[in-house]
N, C-alpha and C. Protein backbone atom coordinates (compact mmCIF):
# COMPACT_ATOMS: atom_id res chain seq x y z
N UNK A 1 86.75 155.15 120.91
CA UNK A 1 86.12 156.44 121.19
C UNK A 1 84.90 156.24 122.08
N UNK A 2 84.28 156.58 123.40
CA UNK A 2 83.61 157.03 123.71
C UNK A 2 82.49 158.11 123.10
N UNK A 3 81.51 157.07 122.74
CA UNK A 3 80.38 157.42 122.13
C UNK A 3 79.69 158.74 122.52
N UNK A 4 79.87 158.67 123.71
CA UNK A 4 78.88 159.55 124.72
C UNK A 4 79.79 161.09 123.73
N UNK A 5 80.45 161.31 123.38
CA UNK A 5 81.34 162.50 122.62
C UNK A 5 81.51 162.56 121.16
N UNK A 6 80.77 161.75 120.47
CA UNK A 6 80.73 161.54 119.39
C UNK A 6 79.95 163.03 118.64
N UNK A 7 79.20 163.50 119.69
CA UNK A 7 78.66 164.40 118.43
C UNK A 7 79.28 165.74 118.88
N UNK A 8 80.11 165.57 120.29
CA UNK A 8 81.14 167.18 120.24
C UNK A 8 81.90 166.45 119.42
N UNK A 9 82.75 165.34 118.77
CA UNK A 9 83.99 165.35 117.94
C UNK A 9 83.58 165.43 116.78
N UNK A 10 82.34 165.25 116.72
CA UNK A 10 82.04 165.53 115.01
C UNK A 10 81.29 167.09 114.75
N UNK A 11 80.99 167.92 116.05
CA UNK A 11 80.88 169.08 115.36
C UNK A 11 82.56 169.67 115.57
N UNK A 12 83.13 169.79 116.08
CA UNK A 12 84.43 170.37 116.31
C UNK A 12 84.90 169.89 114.92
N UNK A 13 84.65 168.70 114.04
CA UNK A 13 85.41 168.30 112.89
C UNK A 13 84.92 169.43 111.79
N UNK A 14 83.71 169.43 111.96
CA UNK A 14 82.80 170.05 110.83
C UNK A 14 83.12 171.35 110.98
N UNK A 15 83.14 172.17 112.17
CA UNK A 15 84.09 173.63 111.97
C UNK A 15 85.20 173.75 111.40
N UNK A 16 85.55 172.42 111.42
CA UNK A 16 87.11 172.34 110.67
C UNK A 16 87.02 172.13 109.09
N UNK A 17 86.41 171.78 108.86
CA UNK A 17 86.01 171.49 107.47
C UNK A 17 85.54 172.68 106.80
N UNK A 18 84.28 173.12 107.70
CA UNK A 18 83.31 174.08 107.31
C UNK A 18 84.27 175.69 107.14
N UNK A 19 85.38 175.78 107.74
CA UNK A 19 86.25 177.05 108.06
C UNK A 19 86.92 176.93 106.80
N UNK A 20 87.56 175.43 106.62
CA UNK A 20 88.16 175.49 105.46
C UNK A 20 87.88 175.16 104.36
N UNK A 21 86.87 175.21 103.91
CA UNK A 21 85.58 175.44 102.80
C UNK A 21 85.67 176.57 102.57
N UNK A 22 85.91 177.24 103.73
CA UNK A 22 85.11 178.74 103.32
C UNK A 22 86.05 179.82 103.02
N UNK A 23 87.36 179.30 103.58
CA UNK A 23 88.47 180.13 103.12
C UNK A 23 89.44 179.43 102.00
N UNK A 24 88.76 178.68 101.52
CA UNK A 24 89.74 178.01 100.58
C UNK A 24 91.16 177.44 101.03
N UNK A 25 90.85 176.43 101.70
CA UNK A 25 92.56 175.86 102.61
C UNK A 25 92.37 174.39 101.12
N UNK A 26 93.34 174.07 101.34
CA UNK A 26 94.06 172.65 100.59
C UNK A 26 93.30 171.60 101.35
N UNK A 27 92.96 170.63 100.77
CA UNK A 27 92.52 169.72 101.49
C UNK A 27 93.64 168.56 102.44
N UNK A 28 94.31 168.67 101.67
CA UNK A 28 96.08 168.21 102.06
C UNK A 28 96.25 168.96 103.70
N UNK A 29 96.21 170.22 103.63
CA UNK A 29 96.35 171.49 104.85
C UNK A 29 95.52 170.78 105.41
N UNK A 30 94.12 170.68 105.64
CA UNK A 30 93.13 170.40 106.34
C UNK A 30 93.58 168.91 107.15
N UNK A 31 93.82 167.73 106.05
CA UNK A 31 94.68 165.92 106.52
C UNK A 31 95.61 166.48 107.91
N UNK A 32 96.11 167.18 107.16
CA UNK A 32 97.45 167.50 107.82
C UNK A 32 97.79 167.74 108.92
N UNK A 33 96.96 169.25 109.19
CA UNK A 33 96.64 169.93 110.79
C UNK A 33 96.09 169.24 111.66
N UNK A 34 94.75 168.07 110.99
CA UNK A 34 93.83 167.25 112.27
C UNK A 34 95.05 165.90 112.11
N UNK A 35 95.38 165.50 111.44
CA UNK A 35 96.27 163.79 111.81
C UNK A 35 97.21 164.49 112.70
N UNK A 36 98.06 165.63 112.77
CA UNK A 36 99.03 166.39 113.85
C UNK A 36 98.30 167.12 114.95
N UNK A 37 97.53 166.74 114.88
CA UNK A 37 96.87 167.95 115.93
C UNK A 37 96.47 166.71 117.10
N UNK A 38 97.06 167.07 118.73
CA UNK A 38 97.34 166.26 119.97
C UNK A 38 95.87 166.15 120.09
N UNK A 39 95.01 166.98 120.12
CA UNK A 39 93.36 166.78 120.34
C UNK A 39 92.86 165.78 120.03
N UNK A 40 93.33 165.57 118.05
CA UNK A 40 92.18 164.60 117.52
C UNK A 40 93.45 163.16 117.53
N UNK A 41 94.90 163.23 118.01
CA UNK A 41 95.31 161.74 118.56
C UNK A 41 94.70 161.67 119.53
N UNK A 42 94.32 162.33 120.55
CA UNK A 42 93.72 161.78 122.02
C UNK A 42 92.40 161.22 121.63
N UNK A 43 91.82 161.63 120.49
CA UNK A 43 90.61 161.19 120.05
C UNK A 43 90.26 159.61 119.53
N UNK A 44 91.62 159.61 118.69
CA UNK A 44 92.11 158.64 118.66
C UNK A 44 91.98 157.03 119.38
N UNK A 45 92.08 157.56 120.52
CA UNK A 45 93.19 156.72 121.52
C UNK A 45 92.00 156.24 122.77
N UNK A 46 90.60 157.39 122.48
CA UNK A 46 89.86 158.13 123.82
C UNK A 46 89.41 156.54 124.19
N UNK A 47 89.42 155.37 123.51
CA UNK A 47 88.26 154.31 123.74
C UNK A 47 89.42 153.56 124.88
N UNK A 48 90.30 154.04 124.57
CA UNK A 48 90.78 153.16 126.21
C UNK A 48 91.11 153.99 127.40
N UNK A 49 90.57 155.27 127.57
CA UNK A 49 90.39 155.81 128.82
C UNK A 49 89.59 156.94 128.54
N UNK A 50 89.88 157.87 129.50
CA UNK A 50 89.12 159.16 129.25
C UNK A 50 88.78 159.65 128.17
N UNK A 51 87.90 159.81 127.48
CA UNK A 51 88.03 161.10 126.53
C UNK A 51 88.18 162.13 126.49
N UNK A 52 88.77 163.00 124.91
CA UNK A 52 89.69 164.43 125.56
C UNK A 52 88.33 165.32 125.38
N UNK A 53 88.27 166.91 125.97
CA UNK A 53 87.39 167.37 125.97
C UNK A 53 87.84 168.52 125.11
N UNK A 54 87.04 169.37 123.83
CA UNK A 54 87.64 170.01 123.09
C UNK A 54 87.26 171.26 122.73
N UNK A 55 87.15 172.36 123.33
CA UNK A 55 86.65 173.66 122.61
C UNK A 55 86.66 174.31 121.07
N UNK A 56 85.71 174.04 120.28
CA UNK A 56 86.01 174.51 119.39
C UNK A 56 86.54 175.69 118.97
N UNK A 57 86.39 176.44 119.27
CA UNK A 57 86.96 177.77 119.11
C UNK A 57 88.69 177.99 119.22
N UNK A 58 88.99 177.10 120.50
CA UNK A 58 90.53 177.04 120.42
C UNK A 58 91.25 176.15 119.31
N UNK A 59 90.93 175.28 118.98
CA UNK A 59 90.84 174.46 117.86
C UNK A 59 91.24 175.05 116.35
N UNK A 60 89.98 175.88 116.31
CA UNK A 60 89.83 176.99 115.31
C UNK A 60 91.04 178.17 114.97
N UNK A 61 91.42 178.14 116.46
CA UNK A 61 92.57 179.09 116.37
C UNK A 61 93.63 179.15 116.03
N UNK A 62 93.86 177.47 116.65
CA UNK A 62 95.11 176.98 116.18
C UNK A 62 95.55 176.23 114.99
N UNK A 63 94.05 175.93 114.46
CA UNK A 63 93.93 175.07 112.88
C UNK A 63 94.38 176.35 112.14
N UNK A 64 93.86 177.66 112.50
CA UNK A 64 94.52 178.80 111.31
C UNK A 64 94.36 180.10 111.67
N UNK A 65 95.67 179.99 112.14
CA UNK A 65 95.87 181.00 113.21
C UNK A 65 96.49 182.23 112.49
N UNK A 66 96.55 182.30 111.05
CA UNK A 66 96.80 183.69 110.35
C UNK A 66 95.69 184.36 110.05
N UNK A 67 94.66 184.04 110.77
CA UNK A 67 93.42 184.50 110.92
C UNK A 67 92.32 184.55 111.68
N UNK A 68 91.51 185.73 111.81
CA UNK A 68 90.81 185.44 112.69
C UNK A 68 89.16 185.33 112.80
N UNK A 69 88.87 183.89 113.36
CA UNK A 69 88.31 183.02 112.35
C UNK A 69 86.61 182.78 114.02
N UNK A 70 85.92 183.64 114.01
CA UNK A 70 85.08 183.09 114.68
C UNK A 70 83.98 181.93 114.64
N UNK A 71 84.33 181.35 115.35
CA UNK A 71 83.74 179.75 114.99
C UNK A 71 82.01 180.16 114.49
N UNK A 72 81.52 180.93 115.06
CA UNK A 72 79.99 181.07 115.13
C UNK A 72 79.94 181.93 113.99
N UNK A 73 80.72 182.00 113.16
CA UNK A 73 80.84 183.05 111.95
C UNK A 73 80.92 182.28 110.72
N UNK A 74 81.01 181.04 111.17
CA UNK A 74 81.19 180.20 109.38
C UNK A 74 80.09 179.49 109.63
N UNK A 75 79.85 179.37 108.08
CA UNK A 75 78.45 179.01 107.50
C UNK A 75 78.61 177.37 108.19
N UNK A 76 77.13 176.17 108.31
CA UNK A 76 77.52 174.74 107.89
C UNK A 76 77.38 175.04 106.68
N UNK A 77 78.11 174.11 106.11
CA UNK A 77 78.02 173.34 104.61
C UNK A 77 77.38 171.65 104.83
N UNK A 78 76.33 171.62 104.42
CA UNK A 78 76.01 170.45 104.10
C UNK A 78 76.93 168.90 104.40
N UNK A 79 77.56 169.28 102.87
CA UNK A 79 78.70 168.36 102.90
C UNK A 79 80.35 168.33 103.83
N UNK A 80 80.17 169.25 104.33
CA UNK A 80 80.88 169.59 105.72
C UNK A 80 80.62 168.84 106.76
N UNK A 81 79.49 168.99 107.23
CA UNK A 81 78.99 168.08 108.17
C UNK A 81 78.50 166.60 107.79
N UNK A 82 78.01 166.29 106.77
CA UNK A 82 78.08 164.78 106.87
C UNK A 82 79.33 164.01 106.42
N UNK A 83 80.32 165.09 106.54
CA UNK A 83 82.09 164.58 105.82
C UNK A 83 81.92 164.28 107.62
N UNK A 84 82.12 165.08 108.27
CA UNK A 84 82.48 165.33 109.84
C UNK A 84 82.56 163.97 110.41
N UNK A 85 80.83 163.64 110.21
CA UNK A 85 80.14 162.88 111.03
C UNK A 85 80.74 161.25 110.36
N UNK A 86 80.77 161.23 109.14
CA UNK A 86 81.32 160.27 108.09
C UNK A 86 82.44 159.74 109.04
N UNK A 87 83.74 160.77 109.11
CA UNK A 87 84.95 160.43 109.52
C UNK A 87 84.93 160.03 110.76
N UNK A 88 83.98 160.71 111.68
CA UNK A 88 84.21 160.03 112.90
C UNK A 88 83.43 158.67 113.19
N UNK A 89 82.56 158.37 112.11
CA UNK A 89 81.91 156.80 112.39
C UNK A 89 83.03 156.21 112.11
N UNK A 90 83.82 156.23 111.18
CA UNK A 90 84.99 155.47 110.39
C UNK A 90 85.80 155.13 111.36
N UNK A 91 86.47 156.39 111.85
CA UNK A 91 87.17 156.37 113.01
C UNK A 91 87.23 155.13 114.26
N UNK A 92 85.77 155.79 114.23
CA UNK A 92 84.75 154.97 115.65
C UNK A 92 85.21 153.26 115.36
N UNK A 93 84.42 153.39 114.21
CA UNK A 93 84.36 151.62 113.93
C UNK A 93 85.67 150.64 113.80
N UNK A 94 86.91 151.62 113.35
CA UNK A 94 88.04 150.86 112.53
C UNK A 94 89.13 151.38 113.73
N UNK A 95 89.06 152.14 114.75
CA UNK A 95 90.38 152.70 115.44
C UNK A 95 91.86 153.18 114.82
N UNK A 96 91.26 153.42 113.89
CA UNK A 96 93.07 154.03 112.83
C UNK A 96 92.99 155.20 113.19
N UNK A 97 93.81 155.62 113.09
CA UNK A 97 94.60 157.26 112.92
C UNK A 97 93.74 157.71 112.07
N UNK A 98 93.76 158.77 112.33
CA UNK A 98 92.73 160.19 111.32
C UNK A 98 93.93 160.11 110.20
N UNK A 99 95.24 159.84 110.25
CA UNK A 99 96.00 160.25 109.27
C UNK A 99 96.31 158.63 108.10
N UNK A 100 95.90 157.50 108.83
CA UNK A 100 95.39 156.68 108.49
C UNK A 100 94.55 156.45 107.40
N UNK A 101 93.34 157.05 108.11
CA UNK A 101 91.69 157.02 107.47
C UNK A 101 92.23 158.15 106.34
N UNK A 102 92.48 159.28 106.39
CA UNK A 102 93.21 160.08 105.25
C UNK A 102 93.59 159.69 103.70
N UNK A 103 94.27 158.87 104.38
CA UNK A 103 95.61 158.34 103.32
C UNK A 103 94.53 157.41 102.24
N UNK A 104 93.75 156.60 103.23
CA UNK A 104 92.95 155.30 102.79
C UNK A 104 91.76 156.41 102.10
N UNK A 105 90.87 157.13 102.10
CA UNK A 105 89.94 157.80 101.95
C UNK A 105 89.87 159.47 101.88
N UNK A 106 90.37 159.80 101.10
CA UNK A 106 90.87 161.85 101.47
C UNK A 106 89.72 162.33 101.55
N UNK A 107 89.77 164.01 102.03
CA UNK A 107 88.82 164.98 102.10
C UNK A 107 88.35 164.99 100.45
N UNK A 108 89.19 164.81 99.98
CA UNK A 108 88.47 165.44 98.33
C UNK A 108 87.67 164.69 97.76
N UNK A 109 88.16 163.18 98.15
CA UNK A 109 87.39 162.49 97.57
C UNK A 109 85.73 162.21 98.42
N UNK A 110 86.04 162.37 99.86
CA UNK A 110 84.93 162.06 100.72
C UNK A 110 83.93 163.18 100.34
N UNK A 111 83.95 164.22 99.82
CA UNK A 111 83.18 165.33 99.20
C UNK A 111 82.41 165.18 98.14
N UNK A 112 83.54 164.04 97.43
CA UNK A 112 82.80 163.81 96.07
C UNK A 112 81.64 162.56 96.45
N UNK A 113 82.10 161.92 97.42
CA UNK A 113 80.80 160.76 97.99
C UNK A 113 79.07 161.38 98.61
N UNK A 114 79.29 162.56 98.94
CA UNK A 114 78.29 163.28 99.74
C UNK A 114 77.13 162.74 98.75
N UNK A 115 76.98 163.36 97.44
CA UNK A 115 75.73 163.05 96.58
C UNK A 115 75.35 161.53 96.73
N UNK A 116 75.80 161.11 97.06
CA UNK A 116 75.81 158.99 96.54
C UNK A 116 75.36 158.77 97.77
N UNK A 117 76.05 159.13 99.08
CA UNK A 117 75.89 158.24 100.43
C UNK A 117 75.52 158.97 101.75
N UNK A 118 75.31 160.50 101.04
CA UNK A 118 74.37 161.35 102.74
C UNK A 118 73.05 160.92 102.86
N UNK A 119 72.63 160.30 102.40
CA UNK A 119 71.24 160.03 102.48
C UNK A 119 70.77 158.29 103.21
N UNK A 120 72.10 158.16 103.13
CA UNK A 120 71.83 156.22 103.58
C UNK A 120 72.44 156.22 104.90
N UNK A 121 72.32 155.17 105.48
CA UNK A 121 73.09 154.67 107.01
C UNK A 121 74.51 154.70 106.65
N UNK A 122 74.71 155.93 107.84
CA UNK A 122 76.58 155.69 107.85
C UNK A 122 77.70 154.27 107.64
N UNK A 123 76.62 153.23 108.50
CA UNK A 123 77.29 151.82 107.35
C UNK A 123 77.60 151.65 106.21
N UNK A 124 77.42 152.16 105.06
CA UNK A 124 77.52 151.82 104.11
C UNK A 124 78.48 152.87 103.40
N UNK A 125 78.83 154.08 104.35
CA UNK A 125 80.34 154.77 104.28
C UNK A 125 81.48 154.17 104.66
N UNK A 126 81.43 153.62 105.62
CA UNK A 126 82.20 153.02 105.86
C UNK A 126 82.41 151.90 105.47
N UNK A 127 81.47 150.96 104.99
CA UNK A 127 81.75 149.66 103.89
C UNK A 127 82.23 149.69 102.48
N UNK A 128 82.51 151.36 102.33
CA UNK A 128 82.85 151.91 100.81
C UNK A 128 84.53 152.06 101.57
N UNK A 129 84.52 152.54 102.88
CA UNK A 129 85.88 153.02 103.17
C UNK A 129 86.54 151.58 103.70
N UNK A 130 86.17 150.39 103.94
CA UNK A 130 86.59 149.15 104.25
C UNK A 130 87.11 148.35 102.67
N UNK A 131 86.62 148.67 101.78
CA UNK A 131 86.24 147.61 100.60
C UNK A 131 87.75 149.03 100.15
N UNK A 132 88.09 150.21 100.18
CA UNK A 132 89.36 151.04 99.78
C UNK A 132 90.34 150.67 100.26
N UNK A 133 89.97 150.21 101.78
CA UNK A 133 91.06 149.72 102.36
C UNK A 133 91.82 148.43 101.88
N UNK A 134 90.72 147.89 101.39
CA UNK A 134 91.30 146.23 100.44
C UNK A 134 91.97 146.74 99.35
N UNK A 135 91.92 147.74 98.81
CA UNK A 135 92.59 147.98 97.35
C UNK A 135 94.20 148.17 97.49
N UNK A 136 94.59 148.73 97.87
CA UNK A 136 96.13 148.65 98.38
C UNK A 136 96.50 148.87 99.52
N UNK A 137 98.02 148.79 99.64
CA UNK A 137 98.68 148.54 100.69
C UNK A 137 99.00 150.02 100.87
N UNK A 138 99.48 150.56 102.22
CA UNK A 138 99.72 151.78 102.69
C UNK A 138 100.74 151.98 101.95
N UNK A 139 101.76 151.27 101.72
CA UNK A 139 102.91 151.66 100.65
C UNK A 139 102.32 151.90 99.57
N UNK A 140 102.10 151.66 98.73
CA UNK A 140 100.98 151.58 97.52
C UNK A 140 100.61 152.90 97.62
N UNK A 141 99.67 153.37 98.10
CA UNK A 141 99.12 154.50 98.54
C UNK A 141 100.00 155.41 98.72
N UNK A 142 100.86 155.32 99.05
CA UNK A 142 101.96 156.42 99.46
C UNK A 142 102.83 156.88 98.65
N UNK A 143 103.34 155.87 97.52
CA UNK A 143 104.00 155.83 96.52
C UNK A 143 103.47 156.61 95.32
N UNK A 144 102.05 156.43 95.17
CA UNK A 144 101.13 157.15 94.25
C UNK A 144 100.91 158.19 94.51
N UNK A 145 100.72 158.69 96.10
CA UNK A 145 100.59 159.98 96.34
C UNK A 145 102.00 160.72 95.85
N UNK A 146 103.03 160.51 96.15
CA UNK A 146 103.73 161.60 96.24
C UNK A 146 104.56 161.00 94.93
N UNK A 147 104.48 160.20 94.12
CA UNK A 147 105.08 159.56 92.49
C UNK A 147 106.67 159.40 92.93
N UNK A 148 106.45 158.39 93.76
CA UNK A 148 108.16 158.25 94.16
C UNK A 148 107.83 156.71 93.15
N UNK A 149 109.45 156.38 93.09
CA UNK A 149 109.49 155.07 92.19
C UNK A 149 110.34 154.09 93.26
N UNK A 150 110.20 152.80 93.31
CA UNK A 150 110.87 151.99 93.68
C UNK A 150 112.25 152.13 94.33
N UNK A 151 113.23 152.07 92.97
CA UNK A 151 113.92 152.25 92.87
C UNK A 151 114.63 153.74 94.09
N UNK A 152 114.14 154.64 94.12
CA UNK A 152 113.94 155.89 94.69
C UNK A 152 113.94 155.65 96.10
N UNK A 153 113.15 154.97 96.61
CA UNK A 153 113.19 154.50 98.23
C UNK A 153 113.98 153.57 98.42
N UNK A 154 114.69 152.85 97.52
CA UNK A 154 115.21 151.99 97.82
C UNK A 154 116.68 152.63 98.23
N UNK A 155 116.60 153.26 97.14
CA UNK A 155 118.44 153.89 97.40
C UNK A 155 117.99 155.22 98.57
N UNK A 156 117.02 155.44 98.94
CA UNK A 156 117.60 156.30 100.00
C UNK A 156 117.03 155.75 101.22
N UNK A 157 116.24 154.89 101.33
CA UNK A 157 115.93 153.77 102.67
C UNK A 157 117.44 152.68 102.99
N UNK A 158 117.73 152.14 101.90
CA UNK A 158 118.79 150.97 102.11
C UNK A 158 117.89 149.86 102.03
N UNK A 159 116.82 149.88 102.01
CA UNK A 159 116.06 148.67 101.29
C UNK A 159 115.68 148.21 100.43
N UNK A 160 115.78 146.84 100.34
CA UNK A 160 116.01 146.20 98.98
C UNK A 160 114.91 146.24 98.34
N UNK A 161 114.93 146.66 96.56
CA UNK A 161 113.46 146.43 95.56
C UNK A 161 113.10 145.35 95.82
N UNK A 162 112.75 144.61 95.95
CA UNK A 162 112.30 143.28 96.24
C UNK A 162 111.49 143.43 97.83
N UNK A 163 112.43 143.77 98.24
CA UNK A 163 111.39 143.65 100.04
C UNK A 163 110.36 144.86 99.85
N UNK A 164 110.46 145.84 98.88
CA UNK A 164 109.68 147.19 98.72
C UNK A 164 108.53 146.78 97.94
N UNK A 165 108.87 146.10 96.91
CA UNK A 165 107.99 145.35 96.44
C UNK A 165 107.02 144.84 96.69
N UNK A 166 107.32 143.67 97.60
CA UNK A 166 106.64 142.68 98.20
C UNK A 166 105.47 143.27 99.34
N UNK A 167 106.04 144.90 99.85
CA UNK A 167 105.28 145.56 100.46
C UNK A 167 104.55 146.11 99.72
N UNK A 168 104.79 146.80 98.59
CA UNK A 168 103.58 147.16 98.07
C UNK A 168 102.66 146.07 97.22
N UNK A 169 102.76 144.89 96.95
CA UNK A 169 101.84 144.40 96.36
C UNK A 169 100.86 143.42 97.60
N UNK A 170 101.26 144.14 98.72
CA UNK A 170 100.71 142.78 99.87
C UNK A 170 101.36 141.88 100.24
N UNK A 171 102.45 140.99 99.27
CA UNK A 171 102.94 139.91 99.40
C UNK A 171 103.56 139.59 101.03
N UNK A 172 104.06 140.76 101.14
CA UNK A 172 104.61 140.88 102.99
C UNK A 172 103.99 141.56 104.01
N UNK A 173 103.56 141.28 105.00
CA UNK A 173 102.58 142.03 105.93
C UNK A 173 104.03 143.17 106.84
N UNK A 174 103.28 144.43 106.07
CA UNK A 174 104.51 145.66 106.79
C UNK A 174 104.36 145.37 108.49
N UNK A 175 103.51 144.88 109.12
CA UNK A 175 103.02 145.01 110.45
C UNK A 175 103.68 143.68 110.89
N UNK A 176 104.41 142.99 109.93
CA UNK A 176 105.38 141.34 110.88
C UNK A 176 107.24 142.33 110.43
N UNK A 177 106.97 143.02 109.58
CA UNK A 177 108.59 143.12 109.28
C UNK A 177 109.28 143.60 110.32
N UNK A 178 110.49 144.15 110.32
CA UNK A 178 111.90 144.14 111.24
C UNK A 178 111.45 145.83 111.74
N UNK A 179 110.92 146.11 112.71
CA UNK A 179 111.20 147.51 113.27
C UNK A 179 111.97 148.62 112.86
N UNK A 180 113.18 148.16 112.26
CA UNK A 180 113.74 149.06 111.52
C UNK A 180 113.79 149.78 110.12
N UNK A 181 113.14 148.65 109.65
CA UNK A 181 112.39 148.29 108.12
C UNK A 181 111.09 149.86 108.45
N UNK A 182 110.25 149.75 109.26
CA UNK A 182 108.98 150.47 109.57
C UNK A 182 109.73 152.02 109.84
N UNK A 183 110.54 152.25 110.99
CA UNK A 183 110.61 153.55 111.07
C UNK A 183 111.69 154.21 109.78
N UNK A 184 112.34 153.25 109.18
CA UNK A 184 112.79 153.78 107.66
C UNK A 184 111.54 154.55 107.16
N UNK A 185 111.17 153.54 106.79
CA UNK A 185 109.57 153.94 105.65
C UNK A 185 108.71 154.92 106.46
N UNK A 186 108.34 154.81 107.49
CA UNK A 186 108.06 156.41 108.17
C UNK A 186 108.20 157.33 107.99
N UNK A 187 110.08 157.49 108.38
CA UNK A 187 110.87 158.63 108.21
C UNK A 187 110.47 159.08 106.63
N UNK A 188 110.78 158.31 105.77
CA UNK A 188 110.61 158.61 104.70
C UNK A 188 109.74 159.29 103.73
N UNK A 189 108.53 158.61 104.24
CA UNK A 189 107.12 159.28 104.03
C UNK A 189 106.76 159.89 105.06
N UNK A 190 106.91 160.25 105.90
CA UNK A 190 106.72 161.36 107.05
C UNK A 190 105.13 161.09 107.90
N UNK A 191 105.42 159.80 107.59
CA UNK A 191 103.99 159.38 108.63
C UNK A 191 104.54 158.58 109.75
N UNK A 192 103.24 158.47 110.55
CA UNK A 192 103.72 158.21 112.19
C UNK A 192 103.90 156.22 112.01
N UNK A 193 104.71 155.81 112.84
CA UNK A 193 104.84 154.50 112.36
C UNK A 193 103.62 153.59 112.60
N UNK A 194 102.81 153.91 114.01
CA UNK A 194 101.66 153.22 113.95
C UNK A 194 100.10 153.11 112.73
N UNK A 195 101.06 154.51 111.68
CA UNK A 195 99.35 154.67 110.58
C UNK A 195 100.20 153.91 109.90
N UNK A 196 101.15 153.53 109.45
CA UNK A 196 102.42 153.01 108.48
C UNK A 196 101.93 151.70 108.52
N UNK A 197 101.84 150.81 109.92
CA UNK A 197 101.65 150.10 110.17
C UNK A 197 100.20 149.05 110.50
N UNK A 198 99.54 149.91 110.49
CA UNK A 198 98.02 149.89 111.07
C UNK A 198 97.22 149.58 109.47
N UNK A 199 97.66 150.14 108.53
CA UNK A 199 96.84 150.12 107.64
C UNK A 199 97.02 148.95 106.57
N UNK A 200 98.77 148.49 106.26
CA UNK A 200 99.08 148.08 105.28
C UNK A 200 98.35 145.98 105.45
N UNK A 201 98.10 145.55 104.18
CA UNK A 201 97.71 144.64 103.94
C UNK A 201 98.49 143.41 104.50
């Protein structure tokens, strides 16, 4: 990411947050729309060329568009904005996917951090979101989210308990296995193959 944009991508985040604070969206809805949304992949991506340039307001429109939602009309929230600013140091520092950083660290829980860590150097958010990242493997994580069992991916991937295994306890690095192995487990969990891949141990 190009620094020089760091504080348009982190207020454009915080309208996003701050909108859906205020109308009561899912925090899931919220993961969801920015890891899919072409803006915040270009955001993504911005540290090896241009960075994208982003109007909030259009943003706004299209984050929730069964409504009509003037950007200069929602409150900040506090913890809105130092979630914002949080995610995009994270971002900044580690280059993963927003849907990535998600998976490893959610909105719900990054809300519940505000009391503990708005008050200290953004380092030490992100050394809380580095030290999560050690705790499991993206499979791991994925498995818990949505309470699938072993067994369960196995018979509808074609991959063996044992190689599923070995991915979720670390034992196999998902990022050396067989290409075909990865966009299975993608498809499956409906994430993009590079966060699939990018994150696991």
């Amino acid at each position: 990411m190009d620094d020089r944009y760091f504080y348009q991508y982190s207020k454009i985040l915080e309208r996003i947050f701050s909108a859906g604070f205020k109308y009561d969206y899912s925090f899931n809805a919220i993961e969801k729309c920015i890891a899919d949304s072409g803006f915040f992949r270009l955001v993504e991506t911005s540290h090896h060329g241009v960075a994208p340039l982003g109007n909030e307001q259009n943003l706004i429109d299209a984050f929730f568009p069964e409504r009509k939602i003037n950007s200069n009309d929602v409150p900040i929230y506090n913890h809105c904005l130092w979630a914002a600013d949080a995610y995009i140091w994270i971002q900044f520092k580690t280059r993963l996917s927003f849907e990535a950083i998600f998976l490893i660290l959610p909105l719900e829980v990054m809300y519940d951090r505000f009391p503990i860590y708005h008050e200290m150097d953004f380092s030490h958010i992100v050394n809380y979101f580095l030290e999560r990242q050690k705790e499991h493997t993206i499979f791991a994580i994925l498995l818990e989210r949505y309470g699938y069992k072993l067994n369960d991916v196995a018979e509808k991937t074609g991959i063996s308990k044992d190689t599923l295994y070995s991915f979720k306890q670390g034992k196999r690095d998902i990022r050396k296995a067989n290409v075909d192995i990865v966009q299975k487990l993608a498809s499956y969990f409906h994430v993009r193959i590079e966060t699939f891949a990018s994150i696991a141990l």
